[in-house]
C-alpha atoms as a PDB file:
ATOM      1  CA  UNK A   1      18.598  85.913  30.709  1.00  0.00           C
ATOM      2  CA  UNK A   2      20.349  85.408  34.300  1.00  0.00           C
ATOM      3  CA  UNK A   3      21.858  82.828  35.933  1.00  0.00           C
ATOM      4  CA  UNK A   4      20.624  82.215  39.267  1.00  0.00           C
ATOM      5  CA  UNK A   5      21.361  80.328  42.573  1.00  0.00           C
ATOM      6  CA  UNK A   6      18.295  79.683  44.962  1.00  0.00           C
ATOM      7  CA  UNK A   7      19.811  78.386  48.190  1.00  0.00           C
ATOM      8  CA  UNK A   8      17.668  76.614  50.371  1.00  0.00           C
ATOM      9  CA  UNK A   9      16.448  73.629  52.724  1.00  0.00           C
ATOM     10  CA  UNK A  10      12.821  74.604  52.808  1.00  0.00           C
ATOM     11  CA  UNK A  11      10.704  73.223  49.630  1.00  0.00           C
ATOM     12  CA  UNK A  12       8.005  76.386  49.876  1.00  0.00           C
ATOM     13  CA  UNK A  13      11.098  79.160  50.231  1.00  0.00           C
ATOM     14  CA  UNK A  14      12.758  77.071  46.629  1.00  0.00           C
ATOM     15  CA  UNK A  15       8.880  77.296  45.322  1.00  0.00           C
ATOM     16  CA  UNK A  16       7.943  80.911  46.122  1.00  0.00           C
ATOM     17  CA  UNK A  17      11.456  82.281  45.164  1.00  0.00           C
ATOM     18  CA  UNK A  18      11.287  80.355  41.893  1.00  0.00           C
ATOM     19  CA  UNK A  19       7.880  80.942  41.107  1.00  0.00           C
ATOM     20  CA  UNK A  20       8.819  85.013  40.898  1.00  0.00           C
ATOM     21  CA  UNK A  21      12.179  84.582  39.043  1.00  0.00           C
ATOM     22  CA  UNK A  22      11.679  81.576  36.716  1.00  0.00           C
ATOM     23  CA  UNK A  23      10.416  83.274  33.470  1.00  0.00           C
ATOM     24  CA  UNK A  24      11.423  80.722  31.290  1.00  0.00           C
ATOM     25  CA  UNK A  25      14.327  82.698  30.255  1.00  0.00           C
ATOM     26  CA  UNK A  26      16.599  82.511  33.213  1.00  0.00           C
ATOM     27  CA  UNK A  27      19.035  79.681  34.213  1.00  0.00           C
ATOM     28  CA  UNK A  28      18.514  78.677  37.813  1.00  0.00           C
ATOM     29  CA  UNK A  29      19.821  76.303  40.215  1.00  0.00           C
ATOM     30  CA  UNK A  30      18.667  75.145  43.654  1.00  0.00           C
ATOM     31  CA  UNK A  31      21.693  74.156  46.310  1.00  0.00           C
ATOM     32  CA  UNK A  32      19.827  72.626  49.196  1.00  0.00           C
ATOM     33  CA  UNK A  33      22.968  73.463  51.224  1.00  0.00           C
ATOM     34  CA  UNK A  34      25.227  76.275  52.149  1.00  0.00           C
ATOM     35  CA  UNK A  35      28.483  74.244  52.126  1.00  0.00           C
ATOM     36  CA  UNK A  36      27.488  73.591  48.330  1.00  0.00           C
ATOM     37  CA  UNK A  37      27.485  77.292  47.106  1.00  0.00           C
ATOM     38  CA  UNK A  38      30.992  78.031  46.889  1.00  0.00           C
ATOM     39  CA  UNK A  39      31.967  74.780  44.895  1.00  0.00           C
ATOM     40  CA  UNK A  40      28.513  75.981  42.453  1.00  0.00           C
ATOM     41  CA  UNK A  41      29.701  79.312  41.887  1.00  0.00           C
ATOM     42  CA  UNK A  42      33.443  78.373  41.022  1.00  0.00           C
ATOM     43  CA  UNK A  43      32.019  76.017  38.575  1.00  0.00           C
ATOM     44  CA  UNK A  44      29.436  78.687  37.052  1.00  0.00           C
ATOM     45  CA  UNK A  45      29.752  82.070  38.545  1.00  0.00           C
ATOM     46  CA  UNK A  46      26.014  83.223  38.760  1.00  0.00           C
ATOM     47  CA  UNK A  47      24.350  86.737  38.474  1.00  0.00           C
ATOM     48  CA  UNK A  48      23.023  86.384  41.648  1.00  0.00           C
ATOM     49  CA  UNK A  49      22.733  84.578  44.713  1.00  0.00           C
ATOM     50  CA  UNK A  50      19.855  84.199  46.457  1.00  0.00           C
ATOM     51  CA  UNK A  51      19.932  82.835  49.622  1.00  0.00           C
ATOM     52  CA  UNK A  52      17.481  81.958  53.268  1.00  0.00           C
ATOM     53  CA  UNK A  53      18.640  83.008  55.867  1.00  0.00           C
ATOM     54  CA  UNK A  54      18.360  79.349  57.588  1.00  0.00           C
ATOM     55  CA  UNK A  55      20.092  76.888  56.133  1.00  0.00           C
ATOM     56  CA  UNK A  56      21.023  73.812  57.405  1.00  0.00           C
ATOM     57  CA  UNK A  57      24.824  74.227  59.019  1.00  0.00           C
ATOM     58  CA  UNK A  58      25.679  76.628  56.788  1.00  0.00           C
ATOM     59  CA  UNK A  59      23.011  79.840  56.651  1.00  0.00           C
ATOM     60  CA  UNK A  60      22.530  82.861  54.282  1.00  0.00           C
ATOM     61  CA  UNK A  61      24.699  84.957  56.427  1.00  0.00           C
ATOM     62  CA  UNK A  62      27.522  82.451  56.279  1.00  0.00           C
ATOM     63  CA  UNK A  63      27.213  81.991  52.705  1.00  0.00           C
ATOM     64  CA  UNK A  64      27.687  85.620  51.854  1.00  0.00           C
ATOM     65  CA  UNK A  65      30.803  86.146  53.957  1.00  0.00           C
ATOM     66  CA  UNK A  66      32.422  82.855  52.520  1.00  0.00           C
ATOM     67  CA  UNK A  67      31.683  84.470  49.312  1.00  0.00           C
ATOM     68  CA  UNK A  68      33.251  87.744  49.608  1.00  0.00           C
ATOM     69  CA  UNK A  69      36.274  86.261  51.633  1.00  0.00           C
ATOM     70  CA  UNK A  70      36.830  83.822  48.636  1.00  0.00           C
ATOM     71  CA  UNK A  71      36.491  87.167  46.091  1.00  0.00           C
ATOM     72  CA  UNK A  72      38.784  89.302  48.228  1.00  0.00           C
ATOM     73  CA  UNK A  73      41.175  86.220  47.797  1.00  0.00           C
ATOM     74  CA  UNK A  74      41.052  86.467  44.510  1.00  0.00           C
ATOM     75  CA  UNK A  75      39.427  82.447  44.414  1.00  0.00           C
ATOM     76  CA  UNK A  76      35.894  83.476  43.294  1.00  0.00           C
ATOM     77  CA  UNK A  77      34.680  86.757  41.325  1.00  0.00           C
ATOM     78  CA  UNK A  78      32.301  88.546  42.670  1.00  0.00           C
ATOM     79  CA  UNK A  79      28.579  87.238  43.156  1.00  0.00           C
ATOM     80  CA  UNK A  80      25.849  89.526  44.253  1.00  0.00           C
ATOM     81  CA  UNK A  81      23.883  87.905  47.174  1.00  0.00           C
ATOM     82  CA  UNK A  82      20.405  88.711  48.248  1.00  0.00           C
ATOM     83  CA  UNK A  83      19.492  87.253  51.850  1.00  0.00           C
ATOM     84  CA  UNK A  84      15.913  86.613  52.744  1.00  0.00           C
ATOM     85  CA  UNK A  85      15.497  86.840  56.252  1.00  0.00           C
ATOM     86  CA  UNK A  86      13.386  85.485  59.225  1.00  0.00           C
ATOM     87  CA  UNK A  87      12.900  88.427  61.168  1.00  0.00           C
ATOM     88  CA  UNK A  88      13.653  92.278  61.189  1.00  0.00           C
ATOM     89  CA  UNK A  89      16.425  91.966  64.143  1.00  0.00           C
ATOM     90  CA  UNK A  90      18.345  90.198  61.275  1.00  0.00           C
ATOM     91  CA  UNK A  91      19.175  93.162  59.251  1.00  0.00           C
ATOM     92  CA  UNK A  92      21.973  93.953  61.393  1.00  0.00           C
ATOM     93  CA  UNK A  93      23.690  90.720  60.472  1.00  0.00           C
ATOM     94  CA  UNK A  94      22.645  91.357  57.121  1.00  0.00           C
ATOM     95  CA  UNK A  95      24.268  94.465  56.748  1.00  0.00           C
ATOM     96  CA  UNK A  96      27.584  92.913  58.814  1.00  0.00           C
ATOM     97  CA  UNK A  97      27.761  90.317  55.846  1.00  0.00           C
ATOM     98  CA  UNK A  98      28.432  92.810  53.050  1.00  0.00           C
ATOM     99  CA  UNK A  99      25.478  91.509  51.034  1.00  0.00           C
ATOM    100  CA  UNK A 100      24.247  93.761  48.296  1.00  0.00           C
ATOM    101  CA  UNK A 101      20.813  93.056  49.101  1.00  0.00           C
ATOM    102  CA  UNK A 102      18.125  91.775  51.995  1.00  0.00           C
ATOM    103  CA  UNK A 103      14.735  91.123  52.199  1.00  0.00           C
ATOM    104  CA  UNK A 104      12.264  90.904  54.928  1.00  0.00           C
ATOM    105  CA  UNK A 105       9.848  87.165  55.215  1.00  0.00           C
ATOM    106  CA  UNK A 106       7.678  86.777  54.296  1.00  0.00           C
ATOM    107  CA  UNK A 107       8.039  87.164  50.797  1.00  0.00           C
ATOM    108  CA  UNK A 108       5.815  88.765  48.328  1.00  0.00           C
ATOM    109  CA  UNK A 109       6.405  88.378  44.879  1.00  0.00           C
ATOM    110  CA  UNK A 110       6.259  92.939  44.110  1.00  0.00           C
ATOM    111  CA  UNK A 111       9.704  93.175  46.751  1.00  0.00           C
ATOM    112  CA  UNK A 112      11.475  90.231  45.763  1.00  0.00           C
ATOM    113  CA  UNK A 113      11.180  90.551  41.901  1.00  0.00           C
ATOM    114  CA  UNK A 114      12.366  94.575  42.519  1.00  0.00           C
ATOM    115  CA  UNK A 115      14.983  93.377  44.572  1.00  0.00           C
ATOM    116  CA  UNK A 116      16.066  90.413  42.066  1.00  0.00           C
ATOM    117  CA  UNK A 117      16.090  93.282  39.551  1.00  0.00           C
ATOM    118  CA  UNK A 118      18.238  96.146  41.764  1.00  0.00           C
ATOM    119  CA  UNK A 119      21.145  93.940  41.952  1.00  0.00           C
ATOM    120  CA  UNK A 120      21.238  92.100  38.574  1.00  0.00           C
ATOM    121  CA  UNK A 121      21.359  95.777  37.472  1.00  0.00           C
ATOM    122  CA  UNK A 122      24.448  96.051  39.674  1.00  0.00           C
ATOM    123  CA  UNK A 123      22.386  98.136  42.378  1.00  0.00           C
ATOM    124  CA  UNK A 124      21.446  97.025  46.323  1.00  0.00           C
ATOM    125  CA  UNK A 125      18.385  96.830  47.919  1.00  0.00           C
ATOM    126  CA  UNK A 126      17.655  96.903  51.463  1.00  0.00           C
ATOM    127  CA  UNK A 127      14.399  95.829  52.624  1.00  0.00           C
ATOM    128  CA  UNK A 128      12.501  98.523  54.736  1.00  0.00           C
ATOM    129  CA  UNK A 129       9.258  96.238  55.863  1.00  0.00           C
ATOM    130  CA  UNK A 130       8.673  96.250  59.103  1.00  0.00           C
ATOM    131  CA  UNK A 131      11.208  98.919  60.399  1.00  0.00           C
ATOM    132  CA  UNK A 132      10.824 100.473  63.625  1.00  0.00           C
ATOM    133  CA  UNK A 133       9.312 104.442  62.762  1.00  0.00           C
ATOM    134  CA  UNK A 134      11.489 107.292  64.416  1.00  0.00           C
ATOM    135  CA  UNK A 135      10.335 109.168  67.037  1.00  0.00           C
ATOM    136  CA  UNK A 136      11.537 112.068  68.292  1.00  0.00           C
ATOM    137  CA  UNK A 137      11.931 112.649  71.895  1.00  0.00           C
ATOM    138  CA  UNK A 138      10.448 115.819  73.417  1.00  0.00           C
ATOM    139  CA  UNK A 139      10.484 116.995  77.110  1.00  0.00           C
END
């Protein structure tokens, strides 16, 4: 059993997020608002975050920094988050924000249930759809 946080303004991203983690078993809550999370967690620190990447005033990104500032201040303990995001040229943000975890929209229930599961075992997971290949340059 987990306790979860689903954070998002968009009624399909709460549905298809808790359609993959709700197994009956698992505790979850739905903040329809970034500015909300912080107040949530202090309350009930979750197992995980999970969080779009668009959110009202106050996005994914946002959220996960104003989560691990309020750790490293010793107000909050620390919360995994797992951002979904709109596009690939997000990752970099992504990355910037310290979350354990990312994944690529749109969703599909395979990546987001083995990402749900690499950081409620303490692990990350950073999404790989839709990366650029490498190619090497020859003359």
């Amino acid at each position: 059993m987990a306790n979860l946080v689903i954070v998002s303004d968009a009624t399909g991203v709460l549905a298809d997020v808790r359609a993959v983690v709700d197994d009956g078993e698992n505790d979850i809550v739905e903040v329809r608002s970034g500015e909300q999370v912080r107040a949530v967690v202090h309350a009930d620190p979750p197992d995980l975050v999970i969080t779009d990447c668009q959110v009202q005033n106050m996005g994914g990104i946002a959220v996960a920094l104003d989560l691990k500032l309020e750790e490293s201040g010793g107000r909050l303990p620390h919360v995994p988050v797992l951002i979904l995001l709109d596009r690939r040229a997000d990752v970099f943000l992504a990355k910037r924000s310290a979350a354990e975890g990312y994944l690529v929209k749109p969703l599909d229930p395979i990546r987001l249930r083995r990402a749900v599961e690499a950081l409620l075992e303490g692990g990350t997971f950073h999404d790989d759809s839709y990366k650029p290949l490498s190619v090497a340059a020859t003359d």
